[in-house]
C-alpha atoms as a PDB file:
ATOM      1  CA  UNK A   1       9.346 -43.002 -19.464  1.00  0.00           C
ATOM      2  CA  UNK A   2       9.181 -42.975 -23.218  1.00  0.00           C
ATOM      3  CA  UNK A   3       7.701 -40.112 -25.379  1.00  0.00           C
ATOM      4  CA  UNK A   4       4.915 -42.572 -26.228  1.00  0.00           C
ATOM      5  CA  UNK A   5       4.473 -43.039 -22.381  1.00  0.00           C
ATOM      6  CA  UNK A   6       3.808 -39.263 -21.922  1.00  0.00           C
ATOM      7  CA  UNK A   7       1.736 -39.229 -25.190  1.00  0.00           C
ATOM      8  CA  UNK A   8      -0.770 -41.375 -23.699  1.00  0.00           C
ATOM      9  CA  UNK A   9      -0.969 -39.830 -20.373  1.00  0.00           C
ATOM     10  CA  UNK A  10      -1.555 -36.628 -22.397  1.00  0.00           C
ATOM     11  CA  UNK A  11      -3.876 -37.886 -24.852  1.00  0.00           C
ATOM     12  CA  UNK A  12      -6.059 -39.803 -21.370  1.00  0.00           C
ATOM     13  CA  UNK A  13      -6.202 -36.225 -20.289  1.00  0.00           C
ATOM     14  CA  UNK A  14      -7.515 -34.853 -23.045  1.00  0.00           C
ATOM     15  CA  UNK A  15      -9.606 -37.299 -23.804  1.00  0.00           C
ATOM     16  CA  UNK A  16     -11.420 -37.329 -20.159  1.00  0.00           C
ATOM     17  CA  UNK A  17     -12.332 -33.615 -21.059  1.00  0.00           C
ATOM     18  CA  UNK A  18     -12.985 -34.044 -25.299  1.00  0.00           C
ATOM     19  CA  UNK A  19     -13.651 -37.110 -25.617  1.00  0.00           C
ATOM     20  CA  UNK A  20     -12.226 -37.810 -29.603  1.00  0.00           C
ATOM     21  CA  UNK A  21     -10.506 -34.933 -31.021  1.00  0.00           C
ATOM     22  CA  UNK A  22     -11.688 -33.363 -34.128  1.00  0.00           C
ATOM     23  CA  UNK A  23      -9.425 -33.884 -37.268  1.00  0.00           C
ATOM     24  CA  UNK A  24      -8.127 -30.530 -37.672  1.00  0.00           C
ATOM     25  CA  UNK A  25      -6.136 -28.465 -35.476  1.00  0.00           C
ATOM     26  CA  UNK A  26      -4.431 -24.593 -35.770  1.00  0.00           C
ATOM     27  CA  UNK A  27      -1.800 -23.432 -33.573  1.00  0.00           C
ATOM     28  CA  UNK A  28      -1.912 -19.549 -33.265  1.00  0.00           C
ATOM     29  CA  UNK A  29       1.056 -17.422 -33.110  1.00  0.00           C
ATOM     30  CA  UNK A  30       1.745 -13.992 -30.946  1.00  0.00           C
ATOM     31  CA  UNK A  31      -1.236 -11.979 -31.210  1.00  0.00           C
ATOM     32  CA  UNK A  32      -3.396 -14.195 -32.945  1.00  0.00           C
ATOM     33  CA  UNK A  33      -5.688 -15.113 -29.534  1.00  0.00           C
ATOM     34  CA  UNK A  34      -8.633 -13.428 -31.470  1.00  0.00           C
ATOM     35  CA  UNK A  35      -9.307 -16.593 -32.896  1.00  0.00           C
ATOM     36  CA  UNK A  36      -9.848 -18.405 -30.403  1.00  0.00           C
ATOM     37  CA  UNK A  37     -12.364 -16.337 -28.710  1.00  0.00           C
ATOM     38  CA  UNK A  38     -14.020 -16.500 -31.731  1.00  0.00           C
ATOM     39  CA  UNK A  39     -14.828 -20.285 -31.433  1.00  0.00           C
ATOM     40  CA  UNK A  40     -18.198 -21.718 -30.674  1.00  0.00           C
ATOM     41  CA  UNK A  41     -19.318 -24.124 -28.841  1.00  0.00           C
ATOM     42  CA  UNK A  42     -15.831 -24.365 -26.847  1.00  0.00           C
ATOM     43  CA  UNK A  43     -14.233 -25.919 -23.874  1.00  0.00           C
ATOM     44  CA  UNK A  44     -10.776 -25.103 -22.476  1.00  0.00           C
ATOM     45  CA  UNK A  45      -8.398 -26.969 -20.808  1.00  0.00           C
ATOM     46  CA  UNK A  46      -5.403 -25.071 -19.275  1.00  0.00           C
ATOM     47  CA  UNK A  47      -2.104 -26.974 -20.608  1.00  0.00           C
ATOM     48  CA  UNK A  48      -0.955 -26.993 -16.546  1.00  0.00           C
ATOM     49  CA  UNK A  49      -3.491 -29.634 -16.464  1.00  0.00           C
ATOM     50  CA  UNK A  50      -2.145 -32.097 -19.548  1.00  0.00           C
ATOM     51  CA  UNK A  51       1.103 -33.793 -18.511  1.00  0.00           C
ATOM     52  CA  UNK A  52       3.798 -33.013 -20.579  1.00  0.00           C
ATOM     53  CA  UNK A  53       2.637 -29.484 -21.344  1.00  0.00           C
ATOM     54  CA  UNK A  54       4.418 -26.852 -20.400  1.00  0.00           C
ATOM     55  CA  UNK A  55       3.052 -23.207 -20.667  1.00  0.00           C
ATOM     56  CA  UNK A  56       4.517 -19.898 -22.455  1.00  0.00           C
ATOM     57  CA  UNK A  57       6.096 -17.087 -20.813  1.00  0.00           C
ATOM     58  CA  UNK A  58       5.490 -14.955 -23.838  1.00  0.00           C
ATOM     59  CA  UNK A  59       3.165 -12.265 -23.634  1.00  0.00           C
ATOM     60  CA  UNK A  60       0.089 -13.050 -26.211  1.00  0.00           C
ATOM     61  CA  UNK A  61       0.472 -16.877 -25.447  1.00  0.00           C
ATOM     62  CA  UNK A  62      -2.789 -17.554 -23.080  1.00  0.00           C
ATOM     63  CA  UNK A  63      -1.607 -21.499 -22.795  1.00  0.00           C
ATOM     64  CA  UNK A  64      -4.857 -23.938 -23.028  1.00  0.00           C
ATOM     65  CA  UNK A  65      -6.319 -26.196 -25.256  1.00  0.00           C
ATOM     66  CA  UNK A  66      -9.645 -25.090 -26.481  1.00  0.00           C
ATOM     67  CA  UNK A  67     -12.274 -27.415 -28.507  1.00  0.00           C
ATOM     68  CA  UNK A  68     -14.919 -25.571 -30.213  1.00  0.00           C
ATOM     69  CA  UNK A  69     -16.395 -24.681 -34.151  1.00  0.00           C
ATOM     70  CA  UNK A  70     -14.607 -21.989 -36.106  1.00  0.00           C
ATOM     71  CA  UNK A  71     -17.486 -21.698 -38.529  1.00  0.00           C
ATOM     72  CA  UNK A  72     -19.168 -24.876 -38.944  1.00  0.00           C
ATOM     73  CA  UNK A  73     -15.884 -26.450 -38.419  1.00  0.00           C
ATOM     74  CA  UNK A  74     -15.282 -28.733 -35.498  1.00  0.00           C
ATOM     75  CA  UNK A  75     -10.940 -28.277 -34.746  1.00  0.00           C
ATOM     76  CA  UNK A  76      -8.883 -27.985 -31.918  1.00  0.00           C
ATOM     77  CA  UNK A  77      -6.789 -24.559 -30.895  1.00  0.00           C
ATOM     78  CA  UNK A  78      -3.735 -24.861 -29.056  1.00  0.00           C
ATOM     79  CA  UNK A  79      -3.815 -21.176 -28.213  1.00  0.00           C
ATOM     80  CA  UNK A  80      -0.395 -20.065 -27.273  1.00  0.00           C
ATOM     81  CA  UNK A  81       2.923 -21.995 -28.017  1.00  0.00           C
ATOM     82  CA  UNK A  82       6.071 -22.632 -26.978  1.00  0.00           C
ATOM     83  CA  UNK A  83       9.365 -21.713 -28.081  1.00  0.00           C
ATOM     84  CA  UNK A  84      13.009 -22.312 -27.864  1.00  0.00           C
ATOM     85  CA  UNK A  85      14.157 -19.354 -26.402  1.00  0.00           C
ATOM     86  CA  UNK A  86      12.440 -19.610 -23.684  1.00  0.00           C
ATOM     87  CA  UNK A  87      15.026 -22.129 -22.471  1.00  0.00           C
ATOM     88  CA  UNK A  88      12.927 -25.638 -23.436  1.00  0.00           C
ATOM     89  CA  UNK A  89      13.935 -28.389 -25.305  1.00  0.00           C
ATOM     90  CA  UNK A  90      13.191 -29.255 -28.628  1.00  0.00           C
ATOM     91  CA  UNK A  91      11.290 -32.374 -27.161  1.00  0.00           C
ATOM     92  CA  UNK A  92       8.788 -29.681 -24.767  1.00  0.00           C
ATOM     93  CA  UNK A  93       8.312 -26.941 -27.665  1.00  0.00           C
ATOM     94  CA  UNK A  94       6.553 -29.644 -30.268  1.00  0.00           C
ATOM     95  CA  UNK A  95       5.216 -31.730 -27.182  1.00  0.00           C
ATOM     96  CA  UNK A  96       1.616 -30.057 -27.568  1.00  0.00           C
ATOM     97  CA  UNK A  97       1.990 -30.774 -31.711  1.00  0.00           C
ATOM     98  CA  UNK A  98       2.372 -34.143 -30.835  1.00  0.00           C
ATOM     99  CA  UNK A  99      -0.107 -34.832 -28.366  1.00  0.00           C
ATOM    100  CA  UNK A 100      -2.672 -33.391 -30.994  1.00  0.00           C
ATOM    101  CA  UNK A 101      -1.612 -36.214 -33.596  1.00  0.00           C
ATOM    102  CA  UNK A 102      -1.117 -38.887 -31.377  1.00  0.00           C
ATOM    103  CA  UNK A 103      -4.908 -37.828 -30.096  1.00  0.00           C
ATOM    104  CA  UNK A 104      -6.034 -38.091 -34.289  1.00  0.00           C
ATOM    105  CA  UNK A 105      -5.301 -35.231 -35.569  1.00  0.00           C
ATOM    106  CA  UNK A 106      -4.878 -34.962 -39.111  1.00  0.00           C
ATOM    107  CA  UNK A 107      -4.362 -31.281 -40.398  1.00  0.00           C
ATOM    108  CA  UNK A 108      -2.395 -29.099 -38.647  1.00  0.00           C
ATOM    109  CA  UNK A 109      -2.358 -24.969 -39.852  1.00  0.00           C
ATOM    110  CA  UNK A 110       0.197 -23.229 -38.165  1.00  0.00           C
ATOM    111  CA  UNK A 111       0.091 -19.802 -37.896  1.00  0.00           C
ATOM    112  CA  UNK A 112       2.788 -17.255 -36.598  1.00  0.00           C
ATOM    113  CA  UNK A 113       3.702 -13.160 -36.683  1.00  0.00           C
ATOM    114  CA  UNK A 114       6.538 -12.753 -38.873  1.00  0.00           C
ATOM    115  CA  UNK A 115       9.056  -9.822 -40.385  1.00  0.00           C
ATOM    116  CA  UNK A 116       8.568  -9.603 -43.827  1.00  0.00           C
ATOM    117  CA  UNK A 117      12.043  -9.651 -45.918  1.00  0.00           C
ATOM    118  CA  UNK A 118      10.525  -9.611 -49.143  1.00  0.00           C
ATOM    119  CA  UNK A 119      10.722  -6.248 -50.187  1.00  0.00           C
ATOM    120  CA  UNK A 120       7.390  -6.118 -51.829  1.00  0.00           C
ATOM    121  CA  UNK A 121       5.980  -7.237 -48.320  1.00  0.00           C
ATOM    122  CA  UNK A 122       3.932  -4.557 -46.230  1.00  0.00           C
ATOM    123  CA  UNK A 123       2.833  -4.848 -42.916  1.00  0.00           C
ATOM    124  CA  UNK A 124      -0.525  -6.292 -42.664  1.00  0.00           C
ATOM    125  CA  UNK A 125      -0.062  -8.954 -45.384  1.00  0.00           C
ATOM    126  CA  UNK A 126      -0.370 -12.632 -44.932  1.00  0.00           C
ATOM    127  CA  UNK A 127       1.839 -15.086 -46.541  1.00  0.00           C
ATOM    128  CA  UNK A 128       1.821 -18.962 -47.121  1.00  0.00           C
ATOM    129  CA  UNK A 129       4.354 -20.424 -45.984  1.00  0.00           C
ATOM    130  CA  UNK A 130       5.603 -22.768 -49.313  1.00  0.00           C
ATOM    131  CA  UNK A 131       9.057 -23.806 -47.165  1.00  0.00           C
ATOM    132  CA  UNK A 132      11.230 -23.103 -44.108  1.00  0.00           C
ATOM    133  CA  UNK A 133      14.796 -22.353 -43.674  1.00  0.00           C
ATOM    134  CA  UNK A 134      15.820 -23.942 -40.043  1.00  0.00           C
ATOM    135  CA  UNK A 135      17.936 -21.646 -38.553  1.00  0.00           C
ATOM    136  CA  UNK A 136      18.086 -22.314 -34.487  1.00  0.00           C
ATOM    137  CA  UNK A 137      20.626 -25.506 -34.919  1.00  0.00           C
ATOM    138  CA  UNK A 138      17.846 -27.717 -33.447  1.00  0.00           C
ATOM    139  CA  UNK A 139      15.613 -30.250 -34.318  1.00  0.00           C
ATOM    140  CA  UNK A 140      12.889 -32.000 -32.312  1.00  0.00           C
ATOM    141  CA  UNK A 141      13.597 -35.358 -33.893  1.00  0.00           C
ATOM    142  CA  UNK A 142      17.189 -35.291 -32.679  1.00  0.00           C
ATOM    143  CA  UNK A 143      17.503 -38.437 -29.965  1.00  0.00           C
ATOM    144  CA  UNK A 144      16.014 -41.989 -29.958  1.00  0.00           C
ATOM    145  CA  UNK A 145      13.446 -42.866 -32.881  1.00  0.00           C
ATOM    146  CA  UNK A 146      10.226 -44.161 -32.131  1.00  0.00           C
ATOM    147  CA  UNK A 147       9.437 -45.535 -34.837  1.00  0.00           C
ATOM    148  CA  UNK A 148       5.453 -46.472 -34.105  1.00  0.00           C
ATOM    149  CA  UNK A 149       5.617 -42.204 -34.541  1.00  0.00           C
ATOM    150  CA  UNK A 150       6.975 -41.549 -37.897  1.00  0.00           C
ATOM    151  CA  UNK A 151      10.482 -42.823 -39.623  1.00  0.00           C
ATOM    152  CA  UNK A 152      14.036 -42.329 -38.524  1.00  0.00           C
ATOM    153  CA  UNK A 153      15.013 -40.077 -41.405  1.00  0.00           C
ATOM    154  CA  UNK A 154      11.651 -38.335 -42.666  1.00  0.00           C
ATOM    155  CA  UNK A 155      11.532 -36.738 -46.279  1.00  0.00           C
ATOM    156  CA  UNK A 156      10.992 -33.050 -45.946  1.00  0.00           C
ATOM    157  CA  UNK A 157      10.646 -32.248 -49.234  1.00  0.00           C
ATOM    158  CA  UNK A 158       6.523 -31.234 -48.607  1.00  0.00           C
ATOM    159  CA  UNK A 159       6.315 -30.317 -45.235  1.00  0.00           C
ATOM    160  CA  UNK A 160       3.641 -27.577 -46.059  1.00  0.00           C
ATOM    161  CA  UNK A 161       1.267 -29.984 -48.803  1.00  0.00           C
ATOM    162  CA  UNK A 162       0.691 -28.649 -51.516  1.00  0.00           C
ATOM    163  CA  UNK A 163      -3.249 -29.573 -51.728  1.00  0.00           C
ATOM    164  CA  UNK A 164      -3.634 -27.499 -48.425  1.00  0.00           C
ATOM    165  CA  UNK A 165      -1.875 -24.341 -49.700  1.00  0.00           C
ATOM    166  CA  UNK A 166      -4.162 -24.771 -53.145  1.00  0.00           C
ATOM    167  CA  UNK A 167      -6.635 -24.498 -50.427  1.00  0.00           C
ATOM    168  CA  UNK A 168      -5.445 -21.347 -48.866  1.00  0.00           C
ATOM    169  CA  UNK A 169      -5.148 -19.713 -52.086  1.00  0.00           C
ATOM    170  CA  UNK A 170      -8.622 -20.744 -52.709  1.00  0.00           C
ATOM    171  CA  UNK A 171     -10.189 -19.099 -49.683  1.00  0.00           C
ATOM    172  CA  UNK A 172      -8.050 -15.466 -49.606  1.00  0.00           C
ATOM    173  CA  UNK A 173      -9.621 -15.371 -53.318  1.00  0.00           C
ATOM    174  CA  UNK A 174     -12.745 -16.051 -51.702  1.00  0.00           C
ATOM    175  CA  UNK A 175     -12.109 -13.509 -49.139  1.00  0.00           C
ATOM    176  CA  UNK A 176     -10.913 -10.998 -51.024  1.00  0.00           C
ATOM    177  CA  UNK A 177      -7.340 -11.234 -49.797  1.00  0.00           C
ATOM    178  CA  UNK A 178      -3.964 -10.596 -51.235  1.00  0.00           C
ATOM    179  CA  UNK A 179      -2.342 -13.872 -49.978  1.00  0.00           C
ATOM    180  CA  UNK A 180       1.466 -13.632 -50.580  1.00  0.00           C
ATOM    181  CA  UNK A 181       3.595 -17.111 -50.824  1.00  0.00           C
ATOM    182  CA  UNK A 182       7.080 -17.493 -49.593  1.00  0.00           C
ATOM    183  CA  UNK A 183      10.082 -19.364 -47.707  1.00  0.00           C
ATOM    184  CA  UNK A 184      10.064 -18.707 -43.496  1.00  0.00           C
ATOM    185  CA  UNK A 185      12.954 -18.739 -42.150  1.00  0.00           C
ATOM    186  CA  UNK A 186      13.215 -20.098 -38.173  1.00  0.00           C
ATOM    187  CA  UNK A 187      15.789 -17.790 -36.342  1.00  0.00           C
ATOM    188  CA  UNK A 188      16.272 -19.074 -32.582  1.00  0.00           C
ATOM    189  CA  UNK A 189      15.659 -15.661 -30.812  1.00  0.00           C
ATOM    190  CA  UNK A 190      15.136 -14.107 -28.694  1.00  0.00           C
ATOM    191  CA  UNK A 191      17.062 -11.455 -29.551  1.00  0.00           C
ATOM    192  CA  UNK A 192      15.640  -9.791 -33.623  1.00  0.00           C
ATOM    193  CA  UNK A 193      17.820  -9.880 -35.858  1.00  0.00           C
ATOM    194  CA  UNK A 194      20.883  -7.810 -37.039  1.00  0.00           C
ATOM    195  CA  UNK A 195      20.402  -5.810 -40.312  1.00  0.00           C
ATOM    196  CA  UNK A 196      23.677  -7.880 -41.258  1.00  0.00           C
ATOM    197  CA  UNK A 197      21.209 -11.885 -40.701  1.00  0.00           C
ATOM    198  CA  UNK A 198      18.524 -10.017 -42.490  1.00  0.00           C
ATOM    199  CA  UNK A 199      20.759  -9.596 -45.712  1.00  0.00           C
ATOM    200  CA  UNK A 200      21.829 -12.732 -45.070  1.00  0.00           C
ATOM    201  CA  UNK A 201      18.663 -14.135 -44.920  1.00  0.00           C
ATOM    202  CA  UNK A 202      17.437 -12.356 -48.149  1.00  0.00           C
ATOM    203  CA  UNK A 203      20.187 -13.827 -50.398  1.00  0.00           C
ATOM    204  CA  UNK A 204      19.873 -17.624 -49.258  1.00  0.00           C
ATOM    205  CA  UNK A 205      15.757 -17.234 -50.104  1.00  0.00           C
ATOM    206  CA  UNK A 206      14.005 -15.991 -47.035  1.00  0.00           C
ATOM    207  CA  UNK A 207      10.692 -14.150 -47.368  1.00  0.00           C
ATOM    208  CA  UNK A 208       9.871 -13.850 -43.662  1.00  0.00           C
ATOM    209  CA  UNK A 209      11.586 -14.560 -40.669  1.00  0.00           C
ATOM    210  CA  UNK A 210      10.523 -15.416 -37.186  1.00  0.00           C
ATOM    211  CA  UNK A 211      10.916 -17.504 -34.086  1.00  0.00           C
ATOM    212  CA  UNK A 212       8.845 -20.729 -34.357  1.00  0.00           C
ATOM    213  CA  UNK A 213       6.046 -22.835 -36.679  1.00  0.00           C
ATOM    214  CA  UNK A 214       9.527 -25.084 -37.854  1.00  0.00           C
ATOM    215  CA  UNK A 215      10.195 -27.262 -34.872  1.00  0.00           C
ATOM    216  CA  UNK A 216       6.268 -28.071 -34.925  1.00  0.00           C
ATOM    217  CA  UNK A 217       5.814 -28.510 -38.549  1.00  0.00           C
ATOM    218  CA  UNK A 218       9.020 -31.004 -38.566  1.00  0.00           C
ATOM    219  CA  UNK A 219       7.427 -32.961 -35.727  1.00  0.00           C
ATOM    220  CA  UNK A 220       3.595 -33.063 -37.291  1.00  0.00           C
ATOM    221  CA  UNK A 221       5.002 -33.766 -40.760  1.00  0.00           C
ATOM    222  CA  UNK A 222       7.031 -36.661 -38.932  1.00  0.00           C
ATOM    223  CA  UNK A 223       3.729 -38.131 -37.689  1.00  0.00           C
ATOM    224  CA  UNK A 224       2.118 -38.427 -41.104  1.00  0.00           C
ATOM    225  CA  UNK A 225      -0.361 -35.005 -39.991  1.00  0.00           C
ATOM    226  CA  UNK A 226      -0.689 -32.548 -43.261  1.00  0.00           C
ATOM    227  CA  UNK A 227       0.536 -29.330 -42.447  1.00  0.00           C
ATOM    228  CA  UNK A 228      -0.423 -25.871 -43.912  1.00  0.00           C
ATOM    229  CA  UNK A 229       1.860 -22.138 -42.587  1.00  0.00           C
ATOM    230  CA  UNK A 230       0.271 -19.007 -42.698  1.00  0.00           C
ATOM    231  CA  UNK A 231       2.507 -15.895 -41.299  1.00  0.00           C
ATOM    232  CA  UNK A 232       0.828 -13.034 -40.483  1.00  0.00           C
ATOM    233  CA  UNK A 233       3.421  -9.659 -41.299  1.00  0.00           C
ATOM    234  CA  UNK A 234       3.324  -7.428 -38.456  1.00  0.00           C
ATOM    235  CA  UNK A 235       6.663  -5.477 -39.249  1.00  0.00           C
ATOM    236  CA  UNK A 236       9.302  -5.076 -41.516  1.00  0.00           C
ATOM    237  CA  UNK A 237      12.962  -6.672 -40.632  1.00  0.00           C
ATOM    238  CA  UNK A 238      15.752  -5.108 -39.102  1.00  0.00           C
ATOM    239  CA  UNK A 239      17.343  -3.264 -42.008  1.00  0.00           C
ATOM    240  CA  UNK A 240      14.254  -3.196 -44.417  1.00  0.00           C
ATOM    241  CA  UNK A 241      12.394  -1.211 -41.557  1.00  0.00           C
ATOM    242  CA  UNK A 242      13.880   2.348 -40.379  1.00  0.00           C
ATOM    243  CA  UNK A 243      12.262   1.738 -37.146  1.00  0.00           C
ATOM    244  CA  UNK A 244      13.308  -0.430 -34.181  1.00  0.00           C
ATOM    245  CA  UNK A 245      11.752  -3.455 -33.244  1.00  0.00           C
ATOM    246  CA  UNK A 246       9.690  -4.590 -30.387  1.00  0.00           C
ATOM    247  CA  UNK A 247       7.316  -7.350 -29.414  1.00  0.00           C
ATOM    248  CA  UNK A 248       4.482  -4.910 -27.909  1.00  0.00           C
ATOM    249  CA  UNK A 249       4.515  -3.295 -31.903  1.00  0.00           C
ATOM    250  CA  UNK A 250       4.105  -6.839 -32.976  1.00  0.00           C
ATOM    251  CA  UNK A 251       1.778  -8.038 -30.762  1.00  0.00           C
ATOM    252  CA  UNK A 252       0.348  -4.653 -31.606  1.00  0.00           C
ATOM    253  CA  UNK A 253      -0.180  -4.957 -35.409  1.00  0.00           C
ATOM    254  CA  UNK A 254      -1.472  -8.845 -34.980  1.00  0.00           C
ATOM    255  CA  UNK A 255      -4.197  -7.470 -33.742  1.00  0.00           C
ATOM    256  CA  UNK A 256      -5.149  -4.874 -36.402  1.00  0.00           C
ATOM    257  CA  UNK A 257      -4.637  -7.383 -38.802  1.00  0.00           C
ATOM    258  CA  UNK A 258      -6.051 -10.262 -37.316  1.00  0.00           C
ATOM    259  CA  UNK A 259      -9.756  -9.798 -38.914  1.00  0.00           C
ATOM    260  CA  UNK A 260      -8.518 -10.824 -42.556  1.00  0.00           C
ATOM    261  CA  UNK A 261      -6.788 -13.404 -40.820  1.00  0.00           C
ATOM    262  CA  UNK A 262      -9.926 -14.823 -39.200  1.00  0.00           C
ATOM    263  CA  UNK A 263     -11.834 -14.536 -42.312  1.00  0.00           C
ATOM    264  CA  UNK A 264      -9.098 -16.554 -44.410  1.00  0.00           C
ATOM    265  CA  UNK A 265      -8.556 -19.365 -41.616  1.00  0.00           C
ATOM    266  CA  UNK A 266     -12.320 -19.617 -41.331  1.00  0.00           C
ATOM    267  CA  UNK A 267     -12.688 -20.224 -45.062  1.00  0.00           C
ATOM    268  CA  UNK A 268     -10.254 -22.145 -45.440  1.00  0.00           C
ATOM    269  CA  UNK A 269     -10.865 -24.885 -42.352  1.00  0.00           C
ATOM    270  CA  UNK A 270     -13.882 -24.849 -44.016  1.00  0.00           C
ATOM    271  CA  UNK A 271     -12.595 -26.712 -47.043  1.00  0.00           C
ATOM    272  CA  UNK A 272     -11.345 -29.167 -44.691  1.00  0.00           C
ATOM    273  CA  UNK A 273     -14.931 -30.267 -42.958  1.00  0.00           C
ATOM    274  CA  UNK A 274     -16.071 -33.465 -43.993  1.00  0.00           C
END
């Protein structure tokens, strides 16, 4: 079966619940559920019932497909992810990102809890993402093209567009919010980092780092979707923070943070209905 094969059976799913899809679509990162139960109007559909999903094992990641209004916006949620370390493929973890443009989607905001590297970064603050660093030594498009998807050798040189992060600047000015702008850099986890990759990290251009948002943002951008980052920073990195790490403090500070995320995201899909 080709990934187009499983592309349709996954978009006749979702379509048999949704009918069309909305245009825009926001994938939530690790602690970021809030959103989603903030959506009106919506219907769910758990991803064990789409073929081709697969669900999380990652505490924070509820796994379903919600349809719904996030202000007067109509957009879809995929409201939990899936990443590499949690032994799929490159092919599973952007599977879902897929599905959503082969279904008409046609902005994707991707949104993920990060460690801030920037020294001038505080937990709490939310930063554009303006360009990724792909550090896990995989890439989704690795493998046979299929070229009625998106090119053999795609041009990454405006993964996150531009227009959309004018538009994300617009709304945390709106809002009242500090936005910060930076480079994400993609470590393969699960494991944090060493103090040692941190200052690494720091001296080839990294603001943030994390775990995911680059395998999905290569496969959207590959489909011709337009793609806007937002990572929300729930801790200082190894190194810049005195304190040890752990995913409960992340998951933690998400959710103290998450109302000027919800007020930025909801401004700013805004901009995007018709």
């Amino acid at each position: 079966m080709t990934l187009v094969d499983e592309l349709e059976l996954a978009k006749k799913a979702i379509s048999e619940k949704f009918g069309e899809l909305p245009p825009v679509a926001l994938t939530l990162g690790s602690g970021l559920g809030a959103l989603a139960e903030r959506m009106e109007d919506r219907r769910e559909l758990p991803y064990s019932e789409i073929p081709g999903f697969v669900e999380s094992s990652v505490a924070g990641h509820r796994g379903s497909l919600i349809v719904g209004r996030i202000g007067e916006t109509p957009c879809v949620c995929l409201s939990g992810r899936i990443h590499l370390y949690e032994g799929y493929a490159p092919r599973q973890v952007v599977f879902a990102t897929r599905a959503l443009a082969y279904g008409g989607v046609r902005f994707l905001l991707l949104t993920n809890a990060a460690g801030g590297i920037n020294p001038a970064f505080r937990a709490g603050d939310v930063m554009e993402i303006v360009d990724h660093l792909n550090f896990t030594g995989k890439n989704p498009l690795v493998g046979p093209n299929e070229d009625t998807l998106g090119p053999r050798f795609p041009d990454l040189g405006d993964v996150y567009d531009a227009k959309l992060r004018e538009k994300l600047r617009e709304s945390a000015t709106e809002t009242g919010l500090q936005l910060r702008s930076g480079v994400y850099a993609c470590m393969l986890g699960p494991s944090y980092e060493t103090p040692a990759e941190i200052r690494m990290l720091a001296r080839l251009g990294a603001d943030a780092v994390g775990m995911s948002t680059v395998p999905e943002a290569i496969a959207a951008h590959h489909m011709g979707v337009r793609v806007a980052g937002l990572s929300l920073i729930t801790n200082l990195a190894a190194g810049v923070s005195p304190e040890p790490l752990s995913h409960e403090d992340v998951t933690r500070a998400a959710g103290e943070a998450s109302e000027k995320m919800i007020a930025l995201v909801t401004s700013f899909l805004g901009k995007l209905h018709p």
